[in-house]
Protein backbone atom coordinates (compact mmCIF):
# COMPACT_ATOMS: atom_id res chain seq x y z
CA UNK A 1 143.96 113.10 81.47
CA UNK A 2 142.64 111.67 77.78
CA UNK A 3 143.23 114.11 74.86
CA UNK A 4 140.88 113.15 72.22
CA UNK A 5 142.62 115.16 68.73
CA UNK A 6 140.62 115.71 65.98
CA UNK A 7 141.69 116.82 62.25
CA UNK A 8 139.28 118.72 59.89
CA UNK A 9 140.84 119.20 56.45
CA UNK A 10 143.94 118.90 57.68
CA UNK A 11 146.31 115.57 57.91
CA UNK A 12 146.91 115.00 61.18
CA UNK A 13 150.93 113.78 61.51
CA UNK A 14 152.09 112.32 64.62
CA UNK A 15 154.84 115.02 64.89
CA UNK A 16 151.79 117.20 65.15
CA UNK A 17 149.61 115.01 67.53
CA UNK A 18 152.56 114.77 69.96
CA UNK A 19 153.14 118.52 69.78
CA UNK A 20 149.05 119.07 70.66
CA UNK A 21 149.17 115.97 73.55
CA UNK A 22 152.10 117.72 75.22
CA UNK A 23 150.80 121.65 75.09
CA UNK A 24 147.05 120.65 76.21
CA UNK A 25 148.81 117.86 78.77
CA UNK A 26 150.53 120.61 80.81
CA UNK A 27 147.49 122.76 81.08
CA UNK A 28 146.76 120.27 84.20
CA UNK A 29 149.85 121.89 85.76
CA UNK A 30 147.13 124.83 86.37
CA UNK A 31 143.89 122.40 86.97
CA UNK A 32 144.93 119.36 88.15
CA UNK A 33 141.02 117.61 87.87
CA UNK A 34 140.79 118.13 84.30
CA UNK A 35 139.12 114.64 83.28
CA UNK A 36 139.70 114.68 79.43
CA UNK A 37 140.54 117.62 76.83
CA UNK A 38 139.41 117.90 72.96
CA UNK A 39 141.41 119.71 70.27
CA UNK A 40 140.01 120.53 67.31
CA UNK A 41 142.63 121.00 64.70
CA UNK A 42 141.27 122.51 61.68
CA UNK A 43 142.54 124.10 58.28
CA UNK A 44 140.09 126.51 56.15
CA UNK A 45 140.71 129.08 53.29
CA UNK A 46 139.88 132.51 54.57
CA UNK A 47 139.08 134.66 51.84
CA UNK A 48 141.17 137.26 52.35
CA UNK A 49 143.65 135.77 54.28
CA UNK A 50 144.50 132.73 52.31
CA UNK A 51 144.98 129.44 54.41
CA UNK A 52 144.30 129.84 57.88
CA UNK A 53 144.38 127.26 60.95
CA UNK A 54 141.75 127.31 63.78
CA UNK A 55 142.43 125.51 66.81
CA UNK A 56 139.68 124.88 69.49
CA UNK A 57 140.01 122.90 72.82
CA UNK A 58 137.58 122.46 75.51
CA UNK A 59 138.45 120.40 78.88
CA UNK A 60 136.33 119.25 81.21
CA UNK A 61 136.75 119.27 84.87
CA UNK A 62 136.01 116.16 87.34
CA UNK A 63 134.93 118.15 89.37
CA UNK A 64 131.54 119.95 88.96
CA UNK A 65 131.38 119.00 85.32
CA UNK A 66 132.50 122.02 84.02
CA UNK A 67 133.52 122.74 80.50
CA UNK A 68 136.15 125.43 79.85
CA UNK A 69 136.60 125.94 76.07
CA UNK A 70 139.29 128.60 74.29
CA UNK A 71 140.04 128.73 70.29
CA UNK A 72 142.39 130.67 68.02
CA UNK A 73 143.38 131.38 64.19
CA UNK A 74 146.56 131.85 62.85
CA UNK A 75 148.35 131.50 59.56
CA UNK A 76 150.26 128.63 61.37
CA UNK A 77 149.08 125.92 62.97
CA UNK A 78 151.87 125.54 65.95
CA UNK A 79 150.72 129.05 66.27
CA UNK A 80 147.38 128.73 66.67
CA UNK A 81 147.43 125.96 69.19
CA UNK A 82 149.62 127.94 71.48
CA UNK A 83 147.85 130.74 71.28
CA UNK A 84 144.66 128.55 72.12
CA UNK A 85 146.43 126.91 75.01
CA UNK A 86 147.79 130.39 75.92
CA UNK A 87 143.71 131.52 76.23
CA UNK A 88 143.16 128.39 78.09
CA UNK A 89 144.97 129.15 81.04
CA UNK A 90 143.91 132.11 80.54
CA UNK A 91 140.46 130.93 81.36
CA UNK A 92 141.29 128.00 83.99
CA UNK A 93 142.63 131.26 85.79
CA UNK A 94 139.61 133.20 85.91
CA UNK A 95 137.52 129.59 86.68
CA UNK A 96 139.45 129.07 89.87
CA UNK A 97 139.12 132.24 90.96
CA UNK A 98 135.50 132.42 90.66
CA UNK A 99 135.27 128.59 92.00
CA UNK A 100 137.50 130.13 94.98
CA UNK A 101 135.19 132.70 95.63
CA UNK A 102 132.29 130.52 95.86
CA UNK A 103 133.99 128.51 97.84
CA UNK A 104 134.76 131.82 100.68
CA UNK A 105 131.00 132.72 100.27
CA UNK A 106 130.06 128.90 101.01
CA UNK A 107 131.91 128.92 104.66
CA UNK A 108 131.07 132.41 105.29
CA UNK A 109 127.10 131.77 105.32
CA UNK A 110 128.21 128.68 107.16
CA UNK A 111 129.65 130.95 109.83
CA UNK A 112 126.94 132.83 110.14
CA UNK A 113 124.23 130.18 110.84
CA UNK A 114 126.32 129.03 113.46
């Protein structure tokens, strides 16, 4: 899997790029035909909250093309990107379980025509 990081006003350290590559790279432990994955790393003044970081990451499956995005603010930015990977399997969860179920309705109406 490629993991494309991205820094908006925020300087992107390798400590920090190795940290994202490893978190997003063992979200294929729950989807293995994830294709490639984009992170978003991003640091903005909230303003109420001071300095905040937002993380976003979208993967995209082999597989049917699909897209399955999550994102997260926090006042840190390890935080936020385990939060957002956190949400992410969150969502790969519900995606195979729906893909599952389409799958059971698929060889059901199969059955049936027989």
């Amino acid at each position: 899997m490629q993991v494309n990081i991205r820094a908006k006003g925020y300087e992107l350290t390798d400590e920090m790029k190795n940290y994202a590559d490893e978190k997003v790279g063992n979200v294929t432990k729950y989807l293995s035909d994830i294709k490639e994955a984009h992170v978003i790393l991003e640091q903005e003044t909230h303003h109420n909250k001071g300095d905040v970081a937002h993380v976003e990451i979208s993967v995209h499956s082999a597989i049917g093309g699909e897209v399955l995005m999550s994102e997260d603010t926090a006042s840190d930015m390890h935080e936020a990107l385990d939060n957002a990977v956190g949400k992410l399997k969150h969502v790969i969860e519900r995606y195979k379980g729906t893909r599952n179920q389409v799958d059971k309705e698929a060889v059901r109406e199969l059955r049936e025509t027989e």
